[in-house]
Protein backbone atom coordinates (compact mmCIF):
# COMPACT_ATOMS: atom_id res chain seq x y z
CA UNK A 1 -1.58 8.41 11.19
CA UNK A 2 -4.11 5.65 10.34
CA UNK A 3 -6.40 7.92 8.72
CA UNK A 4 -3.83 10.05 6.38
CA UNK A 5 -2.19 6.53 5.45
CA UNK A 6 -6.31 5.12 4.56
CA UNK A 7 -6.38 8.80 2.54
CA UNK A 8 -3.54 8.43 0.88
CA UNK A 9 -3.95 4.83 0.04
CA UNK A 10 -7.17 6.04 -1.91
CA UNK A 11 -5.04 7.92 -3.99
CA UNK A 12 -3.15 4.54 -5.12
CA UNK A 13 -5.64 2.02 -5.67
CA UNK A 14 -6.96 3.34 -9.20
CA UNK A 15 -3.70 2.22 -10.34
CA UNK A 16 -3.61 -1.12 -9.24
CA UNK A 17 -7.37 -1.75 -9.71
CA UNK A 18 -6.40 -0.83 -13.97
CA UNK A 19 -4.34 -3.64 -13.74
CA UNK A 20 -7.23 -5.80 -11.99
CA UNK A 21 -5.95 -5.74 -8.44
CA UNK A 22 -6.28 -3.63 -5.02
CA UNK A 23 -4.95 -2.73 -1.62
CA UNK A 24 -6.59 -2.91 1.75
CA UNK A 25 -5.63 -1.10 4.60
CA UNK A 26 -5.05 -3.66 7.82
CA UNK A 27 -3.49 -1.64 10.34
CA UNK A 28 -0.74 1.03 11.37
CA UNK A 29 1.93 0.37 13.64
CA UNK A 30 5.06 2.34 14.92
CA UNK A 31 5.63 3.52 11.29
CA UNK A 32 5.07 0.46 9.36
CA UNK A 33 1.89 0.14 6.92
CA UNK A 34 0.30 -2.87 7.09
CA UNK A 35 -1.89 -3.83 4.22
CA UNK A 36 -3.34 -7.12 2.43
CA UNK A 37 -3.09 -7.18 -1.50
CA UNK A 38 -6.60 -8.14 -3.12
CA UNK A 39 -6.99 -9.51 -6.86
CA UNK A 40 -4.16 -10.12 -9.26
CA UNK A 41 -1.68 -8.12 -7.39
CA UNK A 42 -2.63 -11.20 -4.31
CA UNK A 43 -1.08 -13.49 -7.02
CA UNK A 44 1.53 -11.70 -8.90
CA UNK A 45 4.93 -12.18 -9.12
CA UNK A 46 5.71 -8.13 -9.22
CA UNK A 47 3.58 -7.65 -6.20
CA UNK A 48 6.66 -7.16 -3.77
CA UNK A 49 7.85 -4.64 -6.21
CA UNK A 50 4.99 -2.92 -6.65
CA UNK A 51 4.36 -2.77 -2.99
CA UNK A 52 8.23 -1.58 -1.82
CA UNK A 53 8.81 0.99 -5.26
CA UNK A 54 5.32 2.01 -5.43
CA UNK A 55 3.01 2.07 -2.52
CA UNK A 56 5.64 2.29 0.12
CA UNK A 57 7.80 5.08 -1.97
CA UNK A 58 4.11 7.23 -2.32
CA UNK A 59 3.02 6.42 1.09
CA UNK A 60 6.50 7.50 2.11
CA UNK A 61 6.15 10.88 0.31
CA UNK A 62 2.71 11.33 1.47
CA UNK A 63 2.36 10.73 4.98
CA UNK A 64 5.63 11.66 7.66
CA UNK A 65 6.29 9.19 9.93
CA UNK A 66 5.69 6.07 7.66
CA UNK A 67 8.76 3.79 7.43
CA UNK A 68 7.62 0.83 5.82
CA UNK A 69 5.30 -1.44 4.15
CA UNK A 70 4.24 -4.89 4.63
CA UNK A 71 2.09 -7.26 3.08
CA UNK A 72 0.29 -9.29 5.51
């Protein structure tokens, strides 16, 4: 699951890296995402939101067995 959650992640981080910031992948556990937000999105108020509504609702629709995702 690791590696279609890294692939699919891929497919994300143009749109955060237009706004200046990033995603990294830190690990994949029992359904839950993991990941560590880089650049503006590490300081931004609307990280949370971007990180529940749009990485976790994608990652959701891309890859079965994902339930969450954290910020670490």
């Amino acid at each position: 699951m690791k590696a279609e959650v890294a692939k699919a992640l891929e497919e994300v981080r143009p749109h955060l890296q237009v706004d200046g910031g990033d995603v990294e992948l830190v690990d994949v556990e029992d359904g839950i995402v993991k990941v560590r937000l880089k650049g503006a999105c590490a300081g931004c108020p609307m990280s949370q939101m971007t990180l529940k509504w749009g990485v976790e609702s994608f990652l959701k629709k891309k890859v079965p067995g994902v339930k969450s995702v954290e910020a670490v």
